[in-house]
Protein backbone atom coordinates (compact mmCIF):
# COMPACT_ATOMS: atom_id res chain seq x y z
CA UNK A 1 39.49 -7.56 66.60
CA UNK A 2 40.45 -6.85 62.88
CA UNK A 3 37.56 -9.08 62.08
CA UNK A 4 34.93 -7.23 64.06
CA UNK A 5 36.70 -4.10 62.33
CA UNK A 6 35.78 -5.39 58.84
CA UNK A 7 32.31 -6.20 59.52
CA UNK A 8 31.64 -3.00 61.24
CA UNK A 9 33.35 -1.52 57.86
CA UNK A 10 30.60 -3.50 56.00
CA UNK A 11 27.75 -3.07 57.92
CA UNK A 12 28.52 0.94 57.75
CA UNK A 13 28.90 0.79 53.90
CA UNK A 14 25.66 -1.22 53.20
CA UNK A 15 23.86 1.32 55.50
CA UNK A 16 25.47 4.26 53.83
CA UNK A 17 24.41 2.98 50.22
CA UNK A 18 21.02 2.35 51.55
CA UNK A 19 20.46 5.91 52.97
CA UNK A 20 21.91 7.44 49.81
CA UNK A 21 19.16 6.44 47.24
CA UNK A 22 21.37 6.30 44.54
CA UNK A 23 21.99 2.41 43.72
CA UNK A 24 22.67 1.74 40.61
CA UNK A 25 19.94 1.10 38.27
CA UNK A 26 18.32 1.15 34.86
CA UNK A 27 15.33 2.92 35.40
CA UNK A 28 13.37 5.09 37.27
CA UNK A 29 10.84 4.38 40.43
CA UNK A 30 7.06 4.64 40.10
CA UNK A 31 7.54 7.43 43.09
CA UNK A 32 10.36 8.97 42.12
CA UNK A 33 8.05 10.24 38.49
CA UNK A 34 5.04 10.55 40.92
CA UNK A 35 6.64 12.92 43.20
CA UNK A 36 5.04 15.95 43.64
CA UNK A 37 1.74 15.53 41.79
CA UNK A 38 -0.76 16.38 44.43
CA UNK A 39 1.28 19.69 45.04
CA UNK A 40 -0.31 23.19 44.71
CA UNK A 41 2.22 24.46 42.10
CA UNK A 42 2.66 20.64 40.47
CA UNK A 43 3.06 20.99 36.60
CA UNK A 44 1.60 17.41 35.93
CA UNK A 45 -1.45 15.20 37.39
CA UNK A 46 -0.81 11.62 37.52
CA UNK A 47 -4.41 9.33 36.44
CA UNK A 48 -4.94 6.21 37.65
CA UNK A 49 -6.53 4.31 34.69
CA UNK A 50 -8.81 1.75 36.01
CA UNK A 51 -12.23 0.34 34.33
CA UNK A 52 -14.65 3.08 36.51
CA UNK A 53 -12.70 5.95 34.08
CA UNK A 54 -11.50 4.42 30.87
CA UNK A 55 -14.58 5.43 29.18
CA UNK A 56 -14.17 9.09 30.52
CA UNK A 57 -10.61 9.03 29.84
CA UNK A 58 -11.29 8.11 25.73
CA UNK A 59 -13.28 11.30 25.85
CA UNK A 60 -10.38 13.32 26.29
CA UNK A 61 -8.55 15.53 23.23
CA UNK A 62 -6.74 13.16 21.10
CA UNK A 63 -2.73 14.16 20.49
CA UNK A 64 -0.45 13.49 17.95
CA UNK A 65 -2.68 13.16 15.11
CA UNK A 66 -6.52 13.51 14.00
CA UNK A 67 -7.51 10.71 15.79
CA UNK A 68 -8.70 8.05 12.81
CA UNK A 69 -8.08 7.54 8.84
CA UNK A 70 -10.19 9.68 7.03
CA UNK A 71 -11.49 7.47 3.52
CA UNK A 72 -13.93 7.15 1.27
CA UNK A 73 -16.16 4.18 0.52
CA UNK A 74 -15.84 2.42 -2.73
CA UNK A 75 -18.96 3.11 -5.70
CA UNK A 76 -19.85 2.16 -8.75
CA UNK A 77 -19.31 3.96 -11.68
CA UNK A 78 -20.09 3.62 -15.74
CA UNK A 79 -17.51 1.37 -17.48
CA UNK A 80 -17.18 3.86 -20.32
CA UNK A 81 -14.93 7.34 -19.88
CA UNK A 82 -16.18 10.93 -20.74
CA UNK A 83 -14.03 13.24 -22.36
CA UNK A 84 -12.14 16.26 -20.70
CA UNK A 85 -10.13 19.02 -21.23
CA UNK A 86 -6.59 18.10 -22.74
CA UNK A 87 -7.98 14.82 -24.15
CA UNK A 88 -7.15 13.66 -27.64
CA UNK A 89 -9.68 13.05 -30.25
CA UNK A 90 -9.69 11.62 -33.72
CA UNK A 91 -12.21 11.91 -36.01
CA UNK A 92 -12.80 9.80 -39.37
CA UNK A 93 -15.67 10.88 -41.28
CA UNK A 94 -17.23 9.22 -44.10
CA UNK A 95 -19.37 10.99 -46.71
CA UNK A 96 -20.48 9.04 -49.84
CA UNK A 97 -22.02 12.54 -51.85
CA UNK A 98 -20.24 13.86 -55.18
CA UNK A 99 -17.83 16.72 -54.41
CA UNK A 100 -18.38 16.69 -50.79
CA UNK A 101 -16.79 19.78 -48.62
CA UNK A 102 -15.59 16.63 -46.14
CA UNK A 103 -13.74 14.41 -48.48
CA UNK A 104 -10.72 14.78 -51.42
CA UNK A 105 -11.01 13.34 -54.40
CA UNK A 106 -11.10 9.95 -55.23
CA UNK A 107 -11.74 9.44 -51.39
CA UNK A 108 -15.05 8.95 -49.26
CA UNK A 109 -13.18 9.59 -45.87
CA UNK A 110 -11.40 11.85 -44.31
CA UNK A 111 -9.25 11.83 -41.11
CA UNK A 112 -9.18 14.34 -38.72
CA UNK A 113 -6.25 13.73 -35.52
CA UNK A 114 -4.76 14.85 -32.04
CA UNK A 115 -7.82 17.27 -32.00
CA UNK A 116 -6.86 18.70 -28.23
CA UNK A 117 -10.20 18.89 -25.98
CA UNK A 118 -9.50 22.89 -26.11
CA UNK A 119 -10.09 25.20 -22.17
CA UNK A 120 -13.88 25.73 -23.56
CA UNK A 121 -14.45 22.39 -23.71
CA UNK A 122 -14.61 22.35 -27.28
CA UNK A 123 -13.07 20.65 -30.35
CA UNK A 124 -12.89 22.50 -33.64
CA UNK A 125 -14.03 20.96 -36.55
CA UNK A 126 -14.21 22.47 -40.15
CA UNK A 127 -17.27 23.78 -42.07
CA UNK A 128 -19.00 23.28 -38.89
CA UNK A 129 -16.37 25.22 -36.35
CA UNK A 130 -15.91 24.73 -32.37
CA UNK A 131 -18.22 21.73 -30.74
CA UNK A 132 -18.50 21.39 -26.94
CA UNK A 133 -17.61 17.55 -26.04
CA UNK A 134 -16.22 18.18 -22.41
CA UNK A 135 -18.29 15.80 -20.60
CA UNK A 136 -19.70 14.01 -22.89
CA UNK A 137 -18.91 10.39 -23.88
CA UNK A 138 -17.10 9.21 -26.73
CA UNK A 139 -20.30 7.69 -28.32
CA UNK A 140 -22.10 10.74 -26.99
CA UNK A 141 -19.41 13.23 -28.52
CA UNK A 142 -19.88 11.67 -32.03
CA UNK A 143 -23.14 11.50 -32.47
CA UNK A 144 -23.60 15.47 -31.12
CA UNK A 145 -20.86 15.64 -34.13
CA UNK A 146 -22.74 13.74 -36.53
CA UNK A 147 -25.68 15.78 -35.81
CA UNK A 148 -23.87 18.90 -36.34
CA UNK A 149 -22.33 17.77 -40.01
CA UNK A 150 -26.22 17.18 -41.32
CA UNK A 151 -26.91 20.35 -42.68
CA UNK A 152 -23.82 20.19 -45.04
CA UNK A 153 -23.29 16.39 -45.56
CA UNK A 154 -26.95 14.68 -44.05
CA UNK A 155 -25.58 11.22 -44.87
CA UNK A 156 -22.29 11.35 -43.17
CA UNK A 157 -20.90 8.81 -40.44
CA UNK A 158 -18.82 9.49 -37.76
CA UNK A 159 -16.11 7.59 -35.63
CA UNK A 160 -14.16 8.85 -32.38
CA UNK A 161 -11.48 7.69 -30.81
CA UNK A 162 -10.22 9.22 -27.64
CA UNK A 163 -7.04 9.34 -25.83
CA UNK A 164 -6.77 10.39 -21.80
CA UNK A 165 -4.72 13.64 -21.19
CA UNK A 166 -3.87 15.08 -18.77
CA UNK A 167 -6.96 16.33 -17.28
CA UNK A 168 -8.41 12.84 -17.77
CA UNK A 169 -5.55 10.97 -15.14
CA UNK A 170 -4.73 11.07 -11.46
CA UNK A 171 -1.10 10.86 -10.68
CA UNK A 172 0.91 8.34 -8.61
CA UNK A 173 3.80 10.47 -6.69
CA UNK A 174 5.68 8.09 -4.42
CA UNK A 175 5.80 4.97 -2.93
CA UNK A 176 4.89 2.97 -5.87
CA UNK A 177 7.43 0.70 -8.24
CA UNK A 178 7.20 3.13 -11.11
CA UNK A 179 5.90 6.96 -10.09
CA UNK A 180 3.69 8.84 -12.81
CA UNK A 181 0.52 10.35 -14.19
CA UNK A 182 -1.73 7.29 -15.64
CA UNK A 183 -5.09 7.86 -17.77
CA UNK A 184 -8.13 6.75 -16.29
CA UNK A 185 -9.07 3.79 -18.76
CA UNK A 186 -13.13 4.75 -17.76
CA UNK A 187 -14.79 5.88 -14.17
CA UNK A 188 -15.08 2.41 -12.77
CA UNK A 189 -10.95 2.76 -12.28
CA UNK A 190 -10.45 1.86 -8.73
CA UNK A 191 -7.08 2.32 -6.38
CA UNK A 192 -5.87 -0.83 -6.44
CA UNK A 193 -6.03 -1.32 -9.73
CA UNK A 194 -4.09 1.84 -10.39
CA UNK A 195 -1.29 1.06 -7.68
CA UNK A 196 -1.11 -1.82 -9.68
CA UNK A 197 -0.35 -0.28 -13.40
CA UNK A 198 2.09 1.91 -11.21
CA UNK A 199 3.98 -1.15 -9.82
CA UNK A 200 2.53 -1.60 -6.58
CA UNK A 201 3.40 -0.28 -3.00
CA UNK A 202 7.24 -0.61 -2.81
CA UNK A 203 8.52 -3.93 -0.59
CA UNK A 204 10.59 -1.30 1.30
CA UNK A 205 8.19 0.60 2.93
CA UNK A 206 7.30 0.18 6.33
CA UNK A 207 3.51 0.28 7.47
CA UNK A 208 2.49 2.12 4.38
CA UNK A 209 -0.37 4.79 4.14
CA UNK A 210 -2.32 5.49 1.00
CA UNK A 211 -3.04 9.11 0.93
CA UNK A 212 -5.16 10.55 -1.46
CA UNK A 213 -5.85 14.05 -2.62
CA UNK A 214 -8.96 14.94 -4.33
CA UNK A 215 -10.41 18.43 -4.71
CA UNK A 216 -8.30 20.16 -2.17
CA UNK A 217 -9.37 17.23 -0.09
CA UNK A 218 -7.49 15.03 1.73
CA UNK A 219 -7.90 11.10 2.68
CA UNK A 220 -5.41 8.37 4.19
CA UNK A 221 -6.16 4.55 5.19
CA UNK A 222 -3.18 2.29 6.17
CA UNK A 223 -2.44 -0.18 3.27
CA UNK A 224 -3.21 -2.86 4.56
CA UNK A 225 -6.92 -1.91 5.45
CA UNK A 226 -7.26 -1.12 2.06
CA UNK A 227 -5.94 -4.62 0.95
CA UNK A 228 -8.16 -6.21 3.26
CA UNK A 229 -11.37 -4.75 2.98
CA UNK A 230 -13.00 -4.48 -0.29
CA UNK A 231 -15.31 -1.46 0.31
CA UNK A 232 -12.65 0.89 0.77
CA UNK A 233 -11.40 0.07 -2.80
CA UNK A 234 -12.16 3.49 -3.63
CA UNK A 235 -13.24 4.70 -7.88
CA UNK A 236 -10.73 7.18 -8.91
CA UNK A 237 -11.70 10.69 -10.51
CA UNK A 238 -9.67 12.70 -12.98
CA UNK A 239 -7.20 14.69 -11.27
CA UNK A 240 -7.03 12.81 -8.11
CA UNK A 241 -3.15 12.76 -6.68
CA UNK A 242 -1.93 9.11 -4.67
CA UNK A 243 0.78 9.16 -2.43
CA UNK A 244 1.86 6.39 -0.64
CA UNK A 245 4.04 7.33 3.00
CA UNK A 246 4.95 5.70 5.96
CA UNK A 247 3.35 5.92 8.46
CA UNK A 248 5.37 8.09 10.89
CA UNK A 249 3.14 7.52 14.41
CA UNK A 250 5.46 6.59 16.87
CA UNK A 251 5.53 6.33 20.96
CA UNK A 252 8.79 6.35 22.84
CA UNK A 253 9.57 3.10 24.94
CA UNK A 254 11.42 3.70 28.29
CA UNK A 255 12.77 1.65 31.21
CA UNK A 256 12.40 -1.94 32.51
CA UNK A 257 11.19 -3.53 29.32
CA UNK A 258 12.74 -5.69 27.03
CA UNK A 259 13.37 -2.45 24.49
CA UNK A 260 13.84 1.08 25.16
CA UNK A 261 13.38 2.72 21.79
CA UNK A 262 11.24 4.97 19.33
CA UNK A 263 8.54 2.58 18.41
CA UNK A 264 6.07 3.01 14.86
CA UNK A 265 2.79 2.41 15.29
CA UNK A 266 2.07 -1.20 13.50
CA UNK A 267 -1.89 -0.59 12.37
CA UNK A 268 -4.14 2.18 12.98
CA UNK A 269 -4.36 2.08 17.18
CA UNK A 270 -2.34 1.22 19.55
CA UNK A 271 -3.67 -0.17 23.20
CA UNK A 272 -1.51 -0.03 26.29
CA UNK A 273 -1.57 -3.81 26.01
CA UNK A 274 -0.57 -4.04 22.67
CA UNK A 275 2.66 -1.33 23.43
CA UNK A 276 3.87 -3.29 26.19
CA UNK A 277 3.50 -6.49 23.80
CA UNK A 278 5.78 -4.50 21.29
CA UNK A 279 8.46 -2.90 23.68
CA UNK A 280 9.15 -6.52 24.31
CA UNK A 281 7.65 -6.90 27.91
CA UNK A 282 7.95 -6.03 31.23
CA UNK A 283 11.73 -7.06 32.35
CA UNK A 284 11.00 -9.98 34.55
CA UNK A 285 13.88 -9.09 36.87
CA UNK A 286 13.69 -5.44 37.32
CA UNK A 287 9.86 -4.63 36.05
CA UNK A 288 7.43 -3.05 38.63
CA UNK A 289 4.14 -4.34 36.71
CA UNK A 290 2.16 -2.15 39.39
CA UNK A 291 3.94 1.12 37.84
CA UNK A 292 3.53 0.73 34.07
CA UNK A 293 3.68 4.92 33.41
CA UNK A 294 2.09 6.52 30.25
CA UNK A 295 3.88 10.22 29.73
CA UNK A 296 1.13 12.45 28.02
CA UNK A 297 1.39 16.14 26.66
CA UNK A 298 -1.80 17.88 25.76
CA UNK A 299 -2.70 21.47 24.18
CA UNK A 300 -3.06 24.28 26.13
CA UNK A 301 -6.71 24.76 24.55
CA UNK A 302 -7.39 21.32 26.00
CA UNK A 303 -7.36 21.53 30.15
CA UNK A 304 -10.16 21.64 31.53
CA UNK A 305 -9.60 22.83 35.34
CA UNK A 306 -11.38 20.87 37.95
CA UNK A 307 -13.13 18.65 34.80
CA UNK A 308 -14.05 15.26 33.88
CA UNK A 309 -14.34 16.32 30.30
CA UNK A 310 -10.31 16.97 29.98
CA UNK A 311 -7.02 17.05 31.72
CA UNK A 312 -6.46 19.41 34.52
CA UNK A 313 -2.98 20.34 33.25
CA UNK A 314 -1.19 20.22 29.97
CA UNK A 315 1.12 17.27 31.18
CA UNK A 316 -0.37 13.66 32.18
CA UNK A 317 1.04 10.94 33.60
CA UNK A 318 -1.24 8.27 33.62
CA UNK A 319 -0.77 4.98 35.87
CA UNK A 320 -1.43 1.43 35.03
CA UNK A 321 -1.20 -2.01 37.45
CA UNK A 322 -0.85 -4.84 35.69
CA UNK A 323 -1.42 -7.52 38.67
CA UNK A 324 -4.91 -7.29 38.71
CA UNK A 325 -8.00 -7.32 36.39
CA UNK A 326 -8.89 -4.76 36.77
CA UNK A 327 -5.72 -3.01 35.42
CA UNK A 328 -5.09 -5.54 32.42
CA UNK A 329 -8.51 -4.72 30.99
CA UNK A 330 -8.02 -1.05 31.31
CA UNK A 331 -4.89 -1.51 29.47
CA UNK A 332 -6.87 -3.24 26.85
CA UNK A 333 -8.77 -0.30 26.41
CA UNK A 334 -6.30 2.51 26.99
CA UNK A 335 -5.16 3.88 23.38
CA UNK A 336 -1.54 4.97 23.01
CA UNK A 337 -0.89 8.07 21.18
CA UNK A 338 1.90 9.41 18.89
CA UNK A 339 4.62 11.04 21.11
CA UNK A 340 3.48 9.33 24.17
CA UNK A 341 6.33 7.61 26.46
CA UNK A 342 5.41 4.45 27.82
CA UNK A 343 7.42 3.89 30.74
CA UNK A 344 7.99 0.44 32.70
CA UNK A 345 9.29 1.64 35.97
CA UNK A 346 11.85 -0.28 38.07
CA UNK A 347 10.69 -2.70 41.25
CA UNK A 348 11.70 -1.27 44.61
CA UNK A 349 13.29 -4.78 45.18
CA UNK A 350 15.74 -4.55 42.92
CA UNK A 351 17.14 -1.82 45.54
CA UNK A 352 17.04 -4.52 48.39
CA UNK A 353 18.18 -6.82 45.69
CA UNK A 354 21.37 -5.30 45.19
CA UNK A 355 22.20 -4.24 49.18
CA UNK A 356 21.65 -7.82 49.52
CA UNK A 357 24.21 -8.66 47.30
CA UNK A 358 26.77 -5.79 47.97
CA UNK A 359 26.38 -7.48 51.91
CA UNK A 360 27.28 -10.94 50.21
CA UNK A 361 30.48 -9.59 48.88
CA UNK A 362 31.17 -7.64 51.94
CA UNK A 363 30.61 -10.49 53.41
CA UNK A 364 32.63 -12.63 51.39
CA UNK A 365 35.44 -10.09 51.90
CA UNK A 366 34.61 -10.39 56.03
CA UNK A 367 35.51 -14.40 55.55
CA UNK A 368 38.89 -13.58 53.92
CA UNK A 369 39.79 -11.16 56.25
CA UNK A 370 38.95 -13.52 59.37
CA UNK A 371 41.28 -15.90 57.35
CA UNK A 372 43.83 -13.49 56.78
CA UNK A 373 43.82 -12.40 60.56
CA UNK A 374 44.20 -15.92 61.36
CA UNK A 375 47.18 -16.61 59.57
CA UNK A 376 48.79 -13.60 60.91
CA UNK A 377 48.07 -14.26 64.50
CA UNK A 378 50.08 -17.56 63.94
């Protein structure tokens, strides 16, 4: 009788931990999210992403970000620099004429320096005053100087040397070995040549971006594109700003999968593939690989009621089965955005997995107890 007790006990308390819904578990079931989505008043749709709607679904407003890298292609420029405001010049002038207005005694040259490329452009030079050189080459700024000391000294030579100010640099901010503002040694200077002189892109930084301002312009490209692709080696103009940043794209990883954390984007896009592949898996044990779960929030300015062109509401959940083709090619195609959740939700028979074994230990406990009765009895 005590026996028949105890399994009666056990049988009850499987049943009652059955009905209840709440075994223990470490994530959440494809239905339980689901619920409610084809209601009236439901706050979310859920989209099943399949090959027939992938296309469609690409359409759709892109969150999180812009949606791509804006850059500009690489193009050739002269090797030799122009001057610009703030620029140094310094002039030695030779004039070979008896009591020249250029020269002291006992000298046939005289040296004119740290002339400062002045807000008009312009350069002041005595007996012949202010002479516009903004723009104009070094070569092409002495000889316009030259030509301007004829009247008073017709046989006179002129050299020019230059030095960058501040007008004539871009600056480095961050990111880089040694931040700064660097002259532009001519207009052929390209990026990585600069990021170079300052010191390269820090070892510390993780899945860099090179931003760069231009003009009230802006323009990114992850680092390593621009490493790996020589077009985008971009030629640098005066006053251009670099910054390099990490890149701070992210999507949140959640449930049966071998990592549930924030997770940075590693290159420019992300596939549903590709996000499973870096959360680690799907938990072999506890995955549901039919209920893979992409959490989606979208602009109010985006829905588009009763639309293929949009989402319906502001919050998407959108569905993914990985046991067929059909599914693992969609997810091949699906992009991830920043701020998305990708969810692996848990396999109903983990449930009947663990009543299973909760009935083994009861079970277990049944066999003692039969023992126990026995020994009693005698």
């Amino acid at each position: 009788m005590f026996s028949l007790f105890i399994r009666a006990m056990a049988i009850s308390a499987i049943l009652a931990v059955a009905g209840c819904g709440s075994l223990p578990r470490g994530a959440a079931l494809q239905k339980e999210v689901t619920r409610g989505a084809g209601a009236q008043d439901a706050t979310f749709q859920v989209v099943k992403v399949s090959n027939e709607n992938i296309e469609v679904i690409k359409g759709w407003p892109v969150t999180g970000w812009s949606g791509a890298f804006r850059w500009i292609k690489t193009s050739r420029g002269p090797q030799s620099q122009t001057l610009q405001i703030g620029d140094k010049v310094d002039l030695t002038i030779w004039d070979n004429q008896q009591n020249s207005l250029l020269t002291q005694n006992g000298s046939n040259m005289t040296t004119l320096t740290a002339l400062v490329v002045s807000p008009n452009g312009s350069i002041f030079v005595p007996y012949i005053g202010d002479v516009v050189v903004n723009g104009l080459t070094s070569d092409g700024a002495r000889k316009r100087i030259q030509r301007e000391l004829t009247p008073i000294a017709p046989d006179a030579q002129v050299q020019l040397t230059a030095t960058p100010g501040v007008g004539n640099s871009v600056s480095v901010l961050g990111g880089v070995g040694a931040p700064g503002s660097y002259p532009l040694p001519d207009r052929n200077t390209k990026i990585l040549t600069m990021l170079a002189t300052a010191g390269g892109i820090k070892d510390s930084m993780r899945n860099p971006v090179v931003s760069l301002s231009r003009a009230g312009q802006s323009y990114s490209i992850p680092a390593k594109d621009l490493y790996n692709n020589p077009d985008k080696n971009t030629r640098l103009y005066s006053g251009d700003q670099i910054i390099i940043q990490n890149d701070e794209r992210a999507f949140t990883s959640l449930g049966a999968s071998g990592t549930e954390s924030l997770i940075h984007f590693p290159k420019e896009y992300v596939t549903a593939m590709e996000a499973m592949s870096l959360m680690g898996g799907i938990n072999d044990t506890r995955g549901n690989p039919k209920g893979i779960l992409i959490l989606r929030e979208y602009p109010a300015d985006a829905v588009v009621p009763e639309g293929q062109n949009g989402p319906e509401k502001q919050q998407v959940i959108f569905s993914l089965n990985l046991t067929t083709a059909d599914g693992l090619f969609a997810a091949r195609n699906f992009l991830i955005h920043p701020n998305d959740t990708v969810l692996a939700t848990e396999s109903p028979v983990v449930a009947l997995q663990t009543i299973f074994g909760l009935f083994g230990s009861l079970v277990g406990a049944t066999a003692q107890a039969n023992t126990l009765a026995t020994s009693l009895s005698n």
